[in-house]
C-alpha atoms as a PDB file:
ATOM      1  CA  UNK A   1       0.570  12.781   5.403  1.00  0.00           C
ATOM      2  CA  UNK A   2      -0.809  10.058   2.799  1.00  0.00           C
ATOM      3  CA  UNK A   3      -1.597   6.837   4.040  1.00  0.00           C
ATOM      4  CA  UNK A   4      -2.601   3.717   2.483  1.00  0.00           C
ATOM      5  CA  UNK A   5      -4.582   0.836   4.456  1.00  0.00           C
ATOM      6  CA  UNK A   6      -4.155  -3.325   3.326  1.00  0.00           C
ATOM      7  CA  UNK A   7      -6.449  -5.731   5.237  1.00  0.00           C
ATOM      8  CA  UNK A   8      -3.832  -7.667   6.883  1.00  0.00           C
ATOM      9  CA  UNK A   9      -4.238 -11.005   6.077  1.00  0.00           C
ATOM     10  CA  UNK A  10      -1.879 -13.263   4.823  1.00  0.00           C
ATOM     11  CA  UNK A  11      -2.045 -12.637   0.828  1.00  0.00           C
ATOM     12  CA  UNK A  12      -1.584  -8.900   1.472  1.00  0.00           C
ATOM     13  CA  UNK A  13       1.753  -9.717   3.626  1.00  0.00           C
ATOM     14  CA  UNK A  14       4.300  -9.324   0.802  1.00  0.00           C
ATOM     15  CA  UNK A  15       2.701  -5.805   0.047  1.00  0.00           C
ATOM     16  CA  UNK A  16       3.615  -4.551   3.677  1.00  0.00           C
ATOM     17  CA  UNK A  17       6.955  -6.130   3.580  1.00  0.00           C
ATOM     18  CA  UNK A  18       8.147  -4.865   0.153  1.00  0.00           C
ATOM     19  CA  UNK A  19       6.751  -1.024   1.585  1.00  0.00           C
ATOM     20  CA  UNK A  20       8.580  -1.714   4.986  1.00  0.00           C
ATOM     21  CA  UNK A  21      11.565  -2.017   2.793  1.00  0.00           C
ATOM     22  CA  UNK A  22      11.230   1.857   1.369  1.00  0.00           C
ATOM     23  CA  UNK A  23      13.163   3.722   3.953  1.00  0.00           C
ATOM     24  CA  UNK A  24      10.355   6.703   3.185  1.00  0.00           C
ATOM     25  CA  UNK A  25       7.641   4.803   4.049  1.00  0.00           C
ATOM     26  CA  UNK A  26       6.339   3.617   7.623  1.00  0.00           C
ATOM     27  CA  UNK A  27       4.518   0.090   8.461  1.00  0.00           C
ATOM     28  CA  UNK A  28       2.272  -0.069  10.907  1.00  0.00           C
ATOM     29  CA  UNK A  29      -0.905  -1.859  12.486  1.00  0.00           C
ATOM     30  CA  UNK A  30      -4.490  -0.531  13.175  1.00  0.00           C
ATOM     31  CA  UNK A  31      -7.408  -2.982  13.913  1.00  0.00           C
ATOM     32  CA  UNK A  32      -7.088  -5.859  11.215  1.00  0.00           C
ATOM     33  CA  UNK A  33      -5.235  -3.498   8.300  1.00  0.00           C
ATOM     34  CA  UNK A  34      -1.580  -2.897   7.866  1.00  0.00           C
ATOM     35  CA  UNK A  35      -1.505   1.302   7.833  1.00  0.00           C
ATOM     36  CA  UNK A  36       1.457   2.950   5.340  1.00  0.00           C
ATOM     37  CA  UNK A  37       2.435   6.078   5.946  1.00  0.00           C
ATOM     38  CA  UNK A  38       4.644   8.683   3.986  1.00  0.00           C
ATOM     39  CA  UNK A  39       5.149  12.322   4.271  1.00  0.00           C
ATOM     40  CA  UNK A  40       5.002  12.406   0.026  1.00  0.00           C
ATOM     41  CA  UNK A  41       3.778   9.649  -2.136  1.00  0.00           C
ATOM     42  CA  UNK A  42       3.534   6.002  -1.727  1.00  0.00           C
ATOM     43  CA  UNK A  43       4.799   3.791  -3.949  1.00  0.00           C
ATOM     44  CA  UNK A  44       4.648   0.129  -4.514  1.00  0.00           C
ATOM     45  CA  UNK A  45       5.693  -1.747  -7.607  1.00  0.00           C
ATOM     46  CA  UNK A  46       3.204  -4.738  -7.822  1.00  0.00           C
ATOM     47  CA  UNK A  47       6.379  -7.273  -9.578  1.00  0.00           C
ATOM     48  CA  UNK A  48       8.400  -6.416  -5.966  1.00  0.00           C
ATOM     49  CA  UNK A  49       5.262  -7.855  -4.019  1.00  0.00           C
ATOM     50  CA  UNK A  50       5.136 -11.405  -5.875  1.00  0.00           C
ATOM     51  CA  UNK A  51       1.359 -10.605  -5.850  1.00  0.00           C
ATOM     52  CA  UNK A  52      -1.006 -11.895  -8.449  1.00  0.00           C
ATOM     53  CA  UNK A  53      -3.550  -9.823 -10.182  1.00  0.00           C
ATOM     54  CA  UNK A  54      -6.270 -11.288  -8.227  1.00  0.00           C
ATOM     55  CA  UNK A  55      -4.362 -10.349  -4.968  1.00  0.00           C
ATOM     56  CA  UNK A  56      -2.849  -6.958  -6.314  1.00  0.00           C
ATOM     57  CA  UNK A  57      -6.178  -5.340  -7.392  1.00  0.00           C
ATOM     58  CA  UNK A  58      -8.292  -6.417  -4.053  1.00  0.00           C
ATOM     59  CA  UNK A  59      -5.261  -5.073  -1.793  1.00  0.00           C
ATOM     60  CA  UNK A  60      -6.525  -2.247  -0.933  1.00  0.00           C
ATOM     61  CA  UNK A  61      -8.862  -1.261   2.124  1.00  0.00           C
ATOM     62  CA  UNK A  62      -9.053   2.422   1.790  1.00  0.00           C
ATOM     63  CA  UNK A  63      -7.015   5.563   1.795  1.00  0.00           C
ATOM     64  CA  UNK A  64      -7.314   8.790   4.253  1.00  0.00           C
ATOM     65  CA  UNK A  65      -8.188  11.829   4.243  1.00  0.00           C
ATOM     66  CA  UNK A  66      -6.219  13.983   2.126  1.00  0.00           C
ATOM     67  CA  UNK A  67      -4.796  10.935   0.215  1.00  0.00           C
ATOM     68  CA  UNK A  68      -5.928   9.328  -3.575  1.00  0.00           C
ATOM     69  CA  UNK A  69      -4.987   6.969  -5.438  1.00  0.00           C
ATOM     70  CA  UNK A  70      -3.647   7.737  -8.532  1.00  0.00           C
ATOM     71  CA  UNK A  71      -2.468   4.734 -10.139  1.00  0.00           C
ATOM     72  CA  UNK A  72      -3.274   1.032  -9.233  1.00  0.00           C
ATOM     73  CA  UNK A  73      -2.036  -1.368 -12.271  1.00  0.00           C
ATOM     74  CA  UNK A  74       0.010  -3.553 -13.140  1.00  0.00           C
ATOM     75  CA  UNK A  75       2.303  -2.440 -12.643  1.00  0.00           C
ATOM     76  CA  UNK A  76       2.208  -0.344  -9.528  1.00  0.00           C
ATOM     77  CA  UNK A  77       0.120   0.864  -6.825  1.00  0.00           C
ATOM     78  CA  UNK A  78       0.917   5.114  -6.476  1.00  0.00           C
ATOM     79  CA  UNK A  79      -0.920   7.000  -3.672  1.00  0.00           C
ATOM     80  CA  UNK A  80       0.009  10.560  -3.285  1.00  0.00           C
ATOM     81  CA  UNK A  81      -1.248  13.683  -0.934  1.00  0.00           C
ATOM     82  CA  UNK A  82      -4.668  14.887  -2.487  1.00  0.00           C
END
């Protein structure tokens, strides 16, 4: 299971919606940070999201176990089972 966690607040928003629109990925809440969730790799292309570069390279909260990150540019954000 790889998971990806976004402080939810409102510039992270269009992050979570563009990965609730990936039928292989599941959108969820814990505490204050959006939680995706995929059985494979998450992917989420940064140009989808609207996000500036500011926005798209402080997105991310933290990862879990057994999860890494292993690309964040640009042009996308690709997390994938360690």
């Amino acid at each position: 299971m790889t998971t990806l966690y976004v402080l939810d607040v409102p510039e992270n928003t269009p992050l979570a919606k563009v990965a609730a629109e990936d039928p292989d990925l599941t959108v969820g809440r814990i505490g204050p940070y959006f939680e995706i969730v995929a059985e494979g790799s998450i992917v989420i292309d940064r140009r989808a999201t609207g996000c500036r570069h500011a926005v798209w390279y402080s997105s991310v909260a933290g990862v879990s176990r057994g999860s890494r990150i292993t690309q964040h540019d640009k042009d996308a954000l690709r997390v994938e089972p360690a």
